[in-house]
C-alpha atoms as a PDB file:
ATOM      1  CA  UNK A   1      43.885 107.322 -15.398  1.00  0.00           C
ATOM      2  CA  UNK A   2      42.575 108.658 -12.462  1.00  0.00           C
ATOM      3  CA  UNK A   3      44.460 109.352  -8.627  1.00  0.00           C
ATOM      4  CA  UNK A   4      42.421 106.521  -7.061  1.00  0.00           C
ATOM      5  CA  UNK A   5      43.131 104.388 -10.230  1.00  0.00           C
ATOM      6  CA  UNK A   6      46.760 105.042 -10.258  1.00  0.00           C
ATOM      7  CA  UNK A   7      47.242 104.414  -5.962  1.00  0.00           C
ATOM      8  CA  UNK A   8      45.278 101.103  -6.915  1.00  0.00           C
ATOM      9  CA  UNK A   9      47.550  99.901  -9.146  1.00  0.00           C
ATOM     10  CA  UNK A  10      50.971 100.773  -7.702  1.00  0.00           C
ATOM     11  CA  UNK A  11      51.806  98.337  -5.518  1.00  0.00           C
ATOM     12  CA  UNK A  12      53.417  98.422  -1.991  1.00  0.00           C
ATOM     13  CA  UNK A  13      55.168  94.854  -0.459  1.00  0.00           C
ATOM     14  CA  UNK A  14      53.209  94.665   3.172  1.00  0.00           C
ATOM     15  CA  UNK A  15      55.358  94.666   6.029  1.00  0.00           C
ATOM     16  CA  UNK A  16      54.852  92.102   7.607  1.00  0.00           C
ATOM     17  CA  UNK A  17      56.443  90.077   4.714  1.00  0.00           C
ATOM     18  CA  UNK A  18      59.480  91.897   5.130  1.00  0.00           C
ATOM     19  CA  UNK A  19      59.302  91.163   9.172  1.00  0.00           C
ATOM     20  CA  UNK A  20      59.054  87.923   8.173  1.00  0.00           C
ATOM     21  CA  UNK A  21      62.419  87.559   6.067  1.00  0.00           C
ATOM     22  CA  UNK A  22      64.564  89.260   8.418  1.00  0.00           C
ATOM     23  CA  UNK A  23      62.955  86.560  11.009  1.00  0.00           C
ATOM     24  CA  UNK A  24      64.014  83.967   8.752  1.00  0.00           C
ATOM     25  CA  UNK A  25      67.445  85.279   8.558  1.00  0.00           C
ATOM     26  CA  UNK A  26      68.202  85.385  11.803  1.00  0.00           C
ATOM     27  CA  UNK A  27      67.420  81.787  12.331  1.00  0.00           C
ATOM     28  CA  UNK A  28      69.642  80.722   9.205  1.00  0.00           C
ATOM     29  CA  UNK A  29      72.458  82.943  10.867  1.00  0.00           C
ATOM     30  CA  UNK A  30      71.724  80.779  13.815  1.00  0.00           C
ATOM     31  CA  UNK A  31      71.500  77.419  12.004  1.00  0.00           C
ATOM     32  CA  UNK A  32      74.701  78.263  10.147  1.00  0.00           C
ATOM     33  CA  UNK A  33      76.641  78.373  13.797  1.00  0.00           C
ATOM     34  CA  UNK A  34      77.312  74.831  13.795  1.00  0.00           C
ATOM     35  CA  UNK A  35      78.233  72.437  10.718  1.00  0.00           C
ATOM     36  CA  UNK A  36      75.587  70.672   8.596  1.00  0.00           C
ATOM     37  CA  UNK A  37      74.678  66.611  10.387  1.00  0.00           C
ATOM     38  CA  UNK A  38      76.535  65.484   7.483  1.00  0.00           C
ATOM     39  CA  UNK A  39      79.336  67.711   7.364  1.00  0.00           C
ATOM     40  CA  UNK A  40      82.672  65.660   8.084  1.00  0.00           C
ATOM     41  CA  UNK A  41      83.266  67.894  11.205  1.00  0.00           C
ATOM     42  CA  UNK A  42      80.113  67.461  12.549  1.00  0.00           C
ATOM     43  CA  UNK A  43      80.663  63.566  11.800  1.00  0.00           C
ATOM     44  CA  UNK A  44      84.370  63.964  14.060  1.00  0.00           C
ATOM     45  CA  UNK A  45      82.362  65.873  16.863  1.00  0.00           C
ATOM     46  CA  UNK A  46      79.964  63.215  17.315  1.00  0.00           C
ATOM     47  CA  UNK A  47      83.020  60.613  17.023  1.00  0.00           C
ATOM     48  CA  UNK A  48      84.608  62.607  19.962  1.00  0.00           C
ATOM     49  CA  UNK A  49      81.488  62.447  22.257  1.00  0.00           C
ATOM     50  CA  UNK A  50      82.565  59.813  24.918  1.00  0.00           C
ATOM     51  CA  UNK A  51      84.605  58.899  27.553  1.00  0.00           C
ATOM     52  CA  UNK A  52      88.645  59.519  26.414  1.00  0.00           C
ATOM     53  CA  UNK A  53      91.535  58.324  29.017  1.00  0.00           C
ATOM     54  CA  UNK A  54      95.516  59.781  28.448  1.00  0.00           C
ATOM     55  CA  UNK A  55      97.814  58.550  30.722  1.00  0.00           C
ATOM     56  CA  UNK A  56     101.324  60.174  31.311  1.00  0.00           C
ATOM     57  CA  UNK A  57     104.654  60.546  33.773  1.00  0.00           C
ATOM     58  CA  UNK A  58     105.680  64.058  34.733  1.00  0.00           C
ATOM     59  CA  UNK A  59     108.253  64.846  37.326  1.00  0.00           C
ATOM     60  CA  UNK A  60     108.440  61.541  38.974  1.00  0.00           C
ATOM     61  CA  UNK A  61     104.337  61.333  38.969  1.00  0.00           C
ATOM     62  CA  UNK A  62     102.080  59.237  37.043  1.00  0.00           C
ATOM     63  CA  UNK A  63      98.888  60.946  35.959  1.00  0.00           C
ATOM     64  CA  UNK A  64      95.837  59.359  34.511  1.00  0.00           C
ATOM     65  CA  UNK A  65      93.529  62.067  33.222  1.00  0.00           C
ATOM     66  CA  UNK A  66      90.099  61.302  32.672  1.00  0.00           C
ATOM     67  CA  UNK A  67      88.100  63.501  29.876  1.00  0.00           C
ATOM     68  CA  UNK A  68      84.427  63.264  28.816  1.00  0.00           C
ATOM     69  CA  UNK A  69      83.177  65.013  26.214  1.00  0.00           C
ATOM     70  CA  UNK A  70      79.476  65.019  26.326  1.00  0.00           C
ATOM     71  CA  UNK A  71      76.650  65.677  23.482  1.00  0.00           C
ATOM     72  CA  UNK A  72      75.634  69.042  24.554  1.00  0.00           C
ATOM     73  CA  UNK A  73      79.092  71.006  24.754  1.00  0.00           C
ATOM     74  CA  UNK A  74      80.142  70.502  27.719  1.00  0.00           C
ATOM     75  CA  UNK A  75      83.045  68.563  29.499  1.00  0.00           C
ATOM     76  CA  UNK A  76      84.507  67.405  32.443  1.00  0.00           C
ATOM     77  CA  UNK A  77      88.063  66.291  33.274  1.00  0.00           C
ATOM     78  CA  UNK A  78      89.277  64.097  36.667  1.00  0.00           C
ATOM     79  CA  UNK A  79      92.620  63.662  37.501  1.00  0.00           C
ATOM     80  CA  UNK A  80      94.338  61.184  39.558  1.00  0.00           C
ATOM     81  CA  UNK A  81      98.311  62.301  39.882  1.00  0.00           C
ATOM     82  CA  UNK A  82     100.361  59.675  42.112  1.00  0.00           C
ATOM     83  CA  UNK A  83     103.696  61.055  43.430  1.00  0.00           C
ATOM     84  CA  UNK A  84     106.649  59.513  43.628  1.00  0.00           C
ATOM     85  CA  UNK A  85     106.494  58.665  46.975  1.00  0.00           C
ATOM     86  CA  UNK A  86     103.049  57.578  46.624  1.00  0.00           C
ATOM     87  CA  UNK A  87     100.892  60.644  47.629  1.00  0.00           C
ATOM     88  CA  UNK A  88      97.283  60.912  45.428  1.00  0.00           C
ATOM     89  CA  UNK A  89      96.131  64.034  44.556  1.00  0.00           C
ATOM     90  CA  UNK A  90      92.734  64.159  42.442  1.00  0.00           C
ATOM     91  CA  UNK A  91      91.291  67.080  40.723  1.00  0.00           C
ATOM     92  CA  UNK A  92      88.087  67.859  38.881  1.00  0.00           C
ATOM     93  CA  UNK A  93      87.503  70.556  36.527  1.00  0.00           C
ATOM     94  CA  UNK A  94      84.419  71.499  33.972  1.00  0.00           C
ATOM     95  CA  UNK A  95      83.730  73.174  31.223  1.00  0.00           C
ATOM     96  CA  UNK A  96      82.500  73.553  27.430  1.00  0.00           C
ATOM     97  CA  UNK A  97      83.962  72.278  24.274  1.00  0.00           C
ATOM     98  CA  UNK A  98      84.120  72.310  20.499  1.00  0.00           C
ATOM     99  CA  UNK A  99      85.587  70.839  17.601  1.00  0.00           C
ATOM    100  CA  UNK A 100      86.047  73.774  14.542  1.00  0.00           C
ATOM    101  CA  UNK A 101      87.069  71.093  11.721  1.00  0.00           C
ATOM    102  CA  UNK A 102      90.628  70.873  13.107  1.00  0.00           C
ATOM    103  CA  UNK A 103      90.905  71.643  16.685  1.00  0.00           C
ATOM    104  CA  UNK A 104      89.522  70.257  19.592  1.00  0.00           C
ATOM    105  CA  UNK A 105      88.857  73.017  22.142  1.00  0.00           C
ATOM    106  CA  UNK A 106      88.208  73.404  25.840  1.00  0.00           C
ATOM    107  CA  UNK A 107      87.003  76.184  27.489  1.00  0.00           C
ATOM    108  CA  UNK A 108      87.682  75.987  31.207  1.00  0.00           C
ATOM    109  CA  UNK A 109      84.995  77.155  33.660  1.00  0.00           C
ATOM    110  CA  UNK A 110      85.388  75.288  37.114  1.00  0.00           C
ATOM    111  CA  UNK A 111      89.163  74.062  38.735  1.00  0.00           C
ATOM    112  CA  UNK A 112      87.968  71.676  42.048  1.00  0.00           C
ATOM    113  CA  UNK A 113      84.522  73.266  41.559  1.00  0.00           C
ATOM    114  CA  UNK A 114      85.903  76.787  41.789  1.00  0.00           C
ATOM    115  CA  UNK A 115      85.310  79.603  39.011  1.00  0.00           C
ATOM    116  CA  UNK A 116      88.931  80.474  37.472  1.00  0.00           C
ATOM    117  CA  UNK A 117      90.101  83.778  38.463  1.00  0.00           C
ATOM    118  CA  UNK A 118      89.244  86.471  36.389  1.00  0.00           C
ATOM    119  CA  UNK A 119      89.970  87.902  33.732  1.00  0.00           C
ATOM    120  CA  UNK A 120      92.168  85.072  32.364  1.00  0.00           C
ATOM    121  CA  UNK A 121      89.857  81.905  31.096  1.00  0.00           C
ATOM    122  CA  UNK A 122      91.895  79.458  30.926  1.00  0.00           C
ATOM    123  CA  UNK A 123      91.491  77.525  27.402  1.00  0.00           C
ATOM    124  CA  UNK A 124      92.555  74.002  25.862  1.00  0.00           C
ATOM    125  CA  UNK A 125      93.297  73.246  22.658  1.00  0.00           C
ATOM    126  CA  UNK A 126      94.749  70.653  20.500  1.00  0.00           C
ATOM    127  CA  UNK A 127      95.073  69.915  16.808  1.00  0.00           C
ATOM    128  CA  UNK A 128      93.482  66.493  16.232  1.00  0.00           C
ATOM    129  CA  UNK A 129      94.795  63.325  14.293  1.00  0.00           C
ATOM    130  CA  UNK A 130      93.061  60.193  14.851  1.00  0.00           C
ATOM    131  CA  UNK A 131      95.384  56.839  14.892  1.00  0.00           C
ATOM    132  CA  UNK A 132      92.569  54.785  14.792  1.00  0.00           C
ATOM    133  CA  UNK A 133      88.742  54.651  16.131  1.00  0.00           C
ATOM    134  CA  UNK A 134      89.478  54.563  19.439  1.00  0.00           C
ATOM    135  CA  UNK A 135      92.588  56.537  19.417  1.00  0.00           C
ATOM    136  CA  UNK A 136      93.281  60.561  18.988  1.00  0.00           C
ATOM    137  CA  UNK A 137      96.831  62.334  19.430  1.00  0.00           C
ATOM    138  CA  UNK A 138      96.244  66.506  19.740  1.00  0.00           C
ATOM    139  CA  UNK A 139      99.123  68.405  19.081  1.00  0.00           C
ATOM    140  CA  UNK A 140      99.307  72.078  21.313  1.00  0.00           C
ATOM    141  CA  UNK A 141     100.874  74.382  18.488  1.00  0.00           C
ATOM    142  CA  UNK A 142     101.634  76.655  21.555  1.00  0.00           C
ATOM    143  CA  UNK A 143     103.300  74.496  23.504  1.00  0.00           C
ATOM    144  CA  UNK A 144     104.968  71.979  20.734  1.00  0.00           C
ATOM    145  CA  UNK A 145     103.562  69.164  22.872  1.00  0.00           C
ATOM    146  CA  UNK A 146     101.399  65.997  21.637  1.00  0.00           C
ATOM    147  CA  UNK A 147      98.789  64.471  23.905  1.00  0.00           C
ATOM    148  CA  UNK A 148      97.296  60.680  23.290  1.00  0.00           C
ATOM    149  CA  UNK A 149      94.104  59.753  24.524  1.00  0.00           C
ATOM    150  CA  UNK A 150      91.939  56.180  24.263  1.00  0.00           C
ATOM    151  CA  UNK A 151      88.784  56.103  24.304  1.00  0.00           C
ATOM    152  CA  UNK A 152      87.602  54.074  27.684  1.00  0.00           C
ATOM    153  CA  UNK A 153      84.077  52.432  28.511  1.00  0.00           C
ATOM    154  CA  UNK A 154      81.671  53.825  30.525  1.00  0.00           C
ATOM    155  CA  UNK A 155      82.748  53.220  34.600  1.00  0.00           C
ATOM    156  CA  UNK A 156      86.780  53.542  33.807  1.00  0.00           C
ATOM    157  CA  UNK A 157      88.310  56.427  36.800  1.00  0.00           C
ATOM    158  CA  UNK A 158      90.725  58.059  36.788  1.00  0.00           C
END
């Protein structure tokens, strides 16, 4: 066989195919960030998308905390605390969320519309256990405390 009959035959994969798989893995790497639609986390995250309500006394106060989880990530959390000699004091913070198959967690980026000082970010988060569909206690591992929230329609404050 000949040179020009042996270079025909011997066969080199084009580039561009190769381009083309190491495009396609990067956009499984990305599709693998989040859980499947019909994974059973992905089924609690979109159970958790709404408006959730915990109420609580601390130091003489009552507090009624206000959290909604929205669609895209992100969060926001009002506060109405009422001393105990009848002083309100309301507070709104912001920031993104997630649910990893156990824990919910909150990532803090505005206190009163103010960026938290740096370098600490201050972070949320709470093993979940729901007592029923409208109903989740988290549990703060850190702390040892439980939190209850209720889920609340659409126009409930603080």
């Amino acid at each position: 066989m000949g040179k020009l009959a042996a270079a025909m035959t011997h066969h080199h994969p084009p580039r561009h195919g190769l381009a083309a798989a190491i495009v396609l893995a990067g956009f499984l790497l990305v599709a693998c960030d989040r859980p499947p639609n019909d994974s059973p986390e992905e089924a609690v995250r979109r159970r958790l998308v709404g408006r959730w309500l915990r109420e609580y006394e601390q130091d003489g106060a009552h507090v009624r905390r206000l959290l909604e989880l929205a669609p895209d990530g992100h969060f926001r959390e009002m506060a109405r605390v009422v001393d105990a000699s009848g002083a309100v004091t309301q507070h709104a913070h912001a920031g993104e969320w997630t649910f990893d198959g156990t824990n919910l967690k909150r990532r803090y980026t505005s206190f009163d519309g103010r960026q938290p000082a740096a370098p600490a970010m201050p972070y949320a988060t709470f093993e979940l256990r729901f007592e029923s569909n409208r109903e989740f206690v988290g549990t703060d591992n850190v702390r040892k405390r439980e939190v209850r929230y209720r889920r609340v329609d659409e126009g409930t404050v603080p």
